[in-house]
N, C-alpha and C. Protein backbone atom coordinates (compact mmCIF):
# COMPACT_ATOMS: atom_id res chain seq x y z
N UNK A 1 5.46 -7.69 3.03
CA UNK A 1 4.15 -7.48 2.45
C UNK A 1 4.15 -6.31 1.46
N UNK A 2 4.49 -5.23 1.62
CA UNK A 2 4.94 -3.99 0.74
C UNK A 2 6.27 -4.03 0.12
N UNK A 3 6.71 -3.21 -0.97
CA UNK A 3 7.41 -2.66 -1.68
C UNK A 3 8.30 -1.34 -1.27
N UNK A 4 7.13 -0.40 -1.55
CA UNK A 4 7.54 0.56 -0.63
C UNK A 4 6.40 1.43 -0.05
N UNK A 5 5.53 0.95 0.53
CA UNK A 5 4.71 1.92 1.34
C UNK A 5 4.67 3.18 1.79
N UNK A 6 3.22 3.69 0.63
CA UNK A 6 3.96 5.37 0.93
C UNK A 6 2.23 6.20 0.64
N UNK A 7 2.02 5.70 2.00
CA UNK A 7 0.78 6.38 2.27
C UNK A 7 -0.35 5.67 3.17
N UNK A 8 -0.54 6.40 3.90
CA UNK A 8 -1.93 5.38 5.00
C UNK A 8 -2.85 6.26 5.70
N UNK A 9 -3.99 5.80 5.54
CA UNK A 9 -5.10 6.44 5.97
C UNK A 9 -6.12 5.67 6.86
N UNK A 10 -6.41 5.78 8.03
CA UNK A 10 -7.47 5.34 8.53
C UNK A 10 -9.01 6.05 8.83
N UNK A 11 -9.63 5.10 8.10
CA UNK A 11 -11.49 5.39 7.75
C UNK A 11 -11.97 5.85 8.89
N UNK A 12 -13.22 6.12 9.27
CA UNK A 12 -14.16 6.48 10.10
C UNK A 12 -14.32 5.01 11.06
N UNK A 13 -14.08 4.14 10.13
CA UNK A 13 -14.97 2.36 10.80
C UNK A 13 -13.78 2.15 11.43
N UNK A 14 -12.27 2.76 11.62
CA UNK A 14 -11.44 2.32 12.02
C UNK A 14 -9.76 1.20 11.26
N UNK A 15 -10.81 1.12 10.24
CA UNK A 15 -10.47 0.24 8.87
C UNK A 15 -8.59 1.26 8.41
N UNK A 16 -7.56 0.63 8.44
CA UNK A 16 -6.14 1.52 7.80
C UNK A 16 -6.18 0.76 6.06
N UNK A 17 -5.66 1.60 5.54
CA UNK A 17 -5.50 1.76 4.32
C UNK A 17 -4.27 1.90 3.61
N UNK A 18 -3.52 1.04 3.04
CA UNK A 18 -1.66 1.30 3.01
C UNK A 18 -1.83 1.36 1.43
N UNK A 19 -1.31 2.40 0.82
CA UNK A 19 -0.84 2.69 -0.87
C UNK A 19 0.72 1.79 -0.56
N UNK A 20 0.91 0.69 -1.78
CA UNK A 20 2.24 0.20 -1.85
C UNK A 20 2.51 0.77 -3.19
N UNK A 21 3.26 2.27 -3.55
CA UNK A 21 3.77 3.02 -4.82
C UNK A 21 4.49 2.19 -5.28
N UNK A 22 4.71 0.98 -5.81
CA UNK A 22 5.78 0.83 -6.81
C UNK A 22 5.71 -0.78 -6.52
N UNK A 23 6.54 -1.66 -7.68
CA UNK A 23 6.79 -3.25 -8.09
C UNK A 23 8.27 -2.98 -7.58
N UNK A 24 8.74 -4.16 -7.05
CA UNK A 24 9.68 -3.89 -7.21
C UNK A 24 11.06 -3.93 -8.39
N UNK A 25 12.31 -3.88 -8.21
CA UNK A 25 13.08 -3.63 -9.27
C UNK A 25 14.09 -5.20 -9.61
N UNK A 26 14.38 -5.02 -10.97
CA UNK A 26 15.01 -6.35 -11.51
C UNK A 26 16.04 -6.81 -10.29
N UNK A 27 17.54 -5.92 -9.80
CA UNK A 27 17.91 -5.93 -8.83
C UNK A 27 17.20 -6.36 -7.31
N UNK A 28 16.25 -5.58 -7.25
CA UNK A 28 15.42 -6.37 -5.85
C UNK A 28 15.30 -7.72 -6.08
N UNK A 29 14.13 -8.09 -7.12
CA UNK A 29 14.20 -9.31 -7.29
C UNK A 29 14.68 -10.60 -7.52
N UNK A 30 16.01 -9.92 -7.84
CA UNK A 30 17.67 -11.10 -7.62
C UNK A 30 17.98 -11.32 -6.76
N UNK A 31 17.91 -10.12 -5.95
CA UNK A 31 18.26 -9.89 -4.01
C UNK A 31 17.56 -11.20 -3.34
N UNK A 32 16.25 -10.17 -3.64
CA UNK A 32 15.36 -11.05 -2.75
C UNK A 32 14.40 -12.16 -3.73
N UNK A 33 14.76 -12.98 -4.35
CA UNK A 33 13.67 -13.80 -4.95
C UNK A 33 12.17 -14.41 -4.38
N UNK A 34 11.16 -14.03 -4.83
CA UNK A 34 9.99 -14.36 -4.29
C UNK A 34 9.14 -13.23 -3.98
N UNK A 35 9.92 -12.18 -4.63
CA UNK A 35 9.38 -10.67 -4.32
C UNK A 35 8.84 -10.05 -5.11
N UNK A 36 8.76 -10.50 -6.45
CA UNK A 36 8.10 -10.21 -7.29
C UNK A 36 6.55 -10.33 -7.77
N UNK A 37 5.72 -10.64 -6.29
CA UNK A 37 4.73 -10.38 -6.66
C UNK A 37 4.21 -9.76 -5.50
N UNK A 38 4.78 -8.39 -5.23
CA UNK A 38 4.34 -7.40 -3.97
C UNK A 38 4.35 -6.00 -5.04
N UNK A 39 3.49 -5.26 -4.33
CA UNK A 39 3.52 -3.74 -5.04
C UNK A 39 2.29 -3.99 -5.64
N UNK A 40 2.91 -2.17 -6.02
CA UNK A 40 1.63 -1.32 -6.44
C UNK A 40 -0.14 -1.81 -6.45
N UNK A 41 -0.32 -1.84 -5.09
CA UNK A 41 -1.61 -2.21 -4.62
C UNK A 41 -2.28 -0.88 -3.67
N UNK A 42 -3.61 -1.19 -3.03
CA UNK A 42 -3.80 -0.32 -2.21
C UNK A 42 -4.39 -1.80 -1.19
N UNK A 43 -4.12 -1.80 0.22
CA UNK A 43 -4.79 -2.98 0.75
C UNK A 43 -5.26 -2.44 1.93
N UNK A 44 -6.98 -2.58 1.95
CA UNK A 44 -7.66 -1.85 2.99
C UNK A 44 -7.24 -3.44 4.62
N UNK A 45 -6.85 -2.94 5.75
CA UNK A 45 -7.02 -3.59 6.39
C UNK A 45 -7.97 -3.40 7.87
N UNK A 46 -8.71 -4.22 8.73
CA UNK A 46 -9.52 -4.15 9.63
C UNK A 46 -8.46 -3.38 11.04
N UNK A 47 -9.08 -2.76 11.94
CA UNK A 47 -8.36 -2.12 12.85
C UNK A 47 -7.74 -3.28 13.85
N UNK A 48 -7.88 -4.54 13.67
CA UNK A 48 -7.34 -5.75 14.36
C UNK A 48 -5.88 -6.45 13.23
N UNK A 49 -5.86 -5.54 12.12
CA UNK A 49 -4.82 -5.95 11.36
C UNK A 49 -5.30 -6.98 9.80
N UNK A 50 -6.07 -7.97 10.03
CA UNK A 50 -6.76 -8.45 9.03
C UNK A 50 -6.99 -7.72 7.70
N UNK A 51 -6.29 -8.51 6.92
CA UNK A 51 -6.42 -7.84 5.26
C UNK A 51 -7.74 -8.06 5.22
N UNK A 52 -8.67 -7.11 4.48
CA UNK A 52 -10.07 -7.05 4.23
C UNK A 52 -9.96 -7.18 2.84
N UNK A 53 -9.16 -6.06 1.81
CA UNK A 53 -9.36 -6.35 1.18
C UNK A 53 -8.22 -5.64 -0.27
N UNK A 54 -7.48 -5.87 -1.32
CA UNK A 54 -6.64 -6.01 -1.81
C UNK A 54 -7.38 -4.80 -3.47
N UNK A 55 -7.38 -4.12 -3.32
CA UNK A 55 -7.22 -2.79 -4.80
C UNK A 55 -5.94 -3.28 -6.14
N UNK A 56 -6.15 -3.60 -7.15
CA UNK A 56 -4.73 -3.41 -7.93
C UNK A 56 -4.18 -4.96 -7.84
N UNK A 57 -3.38 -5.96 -8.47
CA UNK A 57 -2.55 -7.01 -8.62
C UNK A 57 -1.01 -7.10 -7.94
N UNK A 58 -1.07 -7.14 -6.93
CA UNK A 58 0.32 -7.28 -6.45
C UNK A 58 1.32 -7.68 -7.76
N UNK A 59 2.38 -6.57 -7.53
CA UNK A 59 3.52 -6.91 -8.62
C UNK A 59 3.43 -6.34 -10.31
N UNK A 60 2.01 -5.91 -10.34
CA UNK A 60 1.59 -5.39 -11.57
C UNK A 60 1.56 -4.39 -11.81
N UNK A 61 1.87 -3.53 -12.36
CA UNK A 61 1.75 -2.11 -12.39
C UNK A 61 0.50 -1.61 -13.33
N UNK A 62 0.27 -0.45 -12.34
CA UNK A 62 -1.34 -0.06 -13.12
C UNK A 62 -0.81 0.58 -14.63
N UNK A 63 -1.73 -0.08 -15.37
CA UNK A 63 -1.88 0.50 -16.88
C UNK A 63 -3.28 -0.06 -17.21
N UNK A 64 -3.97 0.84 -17.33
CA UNK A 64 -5.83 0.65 -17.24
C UNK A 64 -5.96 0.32 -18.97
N UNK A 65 -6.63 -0.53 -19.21
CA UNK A 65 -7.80 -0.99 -18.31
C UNK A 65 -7.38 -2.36 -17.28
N UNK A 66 -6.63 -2.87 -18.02
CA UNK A 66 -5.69 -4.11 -17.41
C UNK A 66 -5.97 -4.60 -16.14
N UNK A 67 -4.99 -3.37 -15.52
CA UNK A 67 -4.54 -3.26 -14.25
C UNK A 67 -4.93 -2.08 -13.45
């Protein structure tokens, strides 16, 4: 599901919060094919695990306004 996960916070409601820093790399994506559309997201999830809800384009890297 992540890239490289590098940061988590859980809310008041119980709700965790995972920063995925980075797309991955040309090499990864030879490795592992099908991986190229994980990263640089923020994805709030429910304290039962359930994605709620997805910040940013998996695989895209932020360059605003875009992304």
């Amino acid at each position: 599901m992540f890239v490289w996960p590098h940061g988590i916070h859980a809310d008041r409601e119980g709700n965790v919060w995972v920063t995925d820093a980075r797309v991955p790399t040309a090499d990864e994506i030879q490795k592992f094919p099908g991986e190229g559309n994980k990263g640089s997201v923020v994805v709030k999830f429910s304290p039962q695990g359930q994605v709620l809800m997805t910040l940013g384009k998996p695989g895209v890297k932020g360059n605003p306004p875009a992304a």
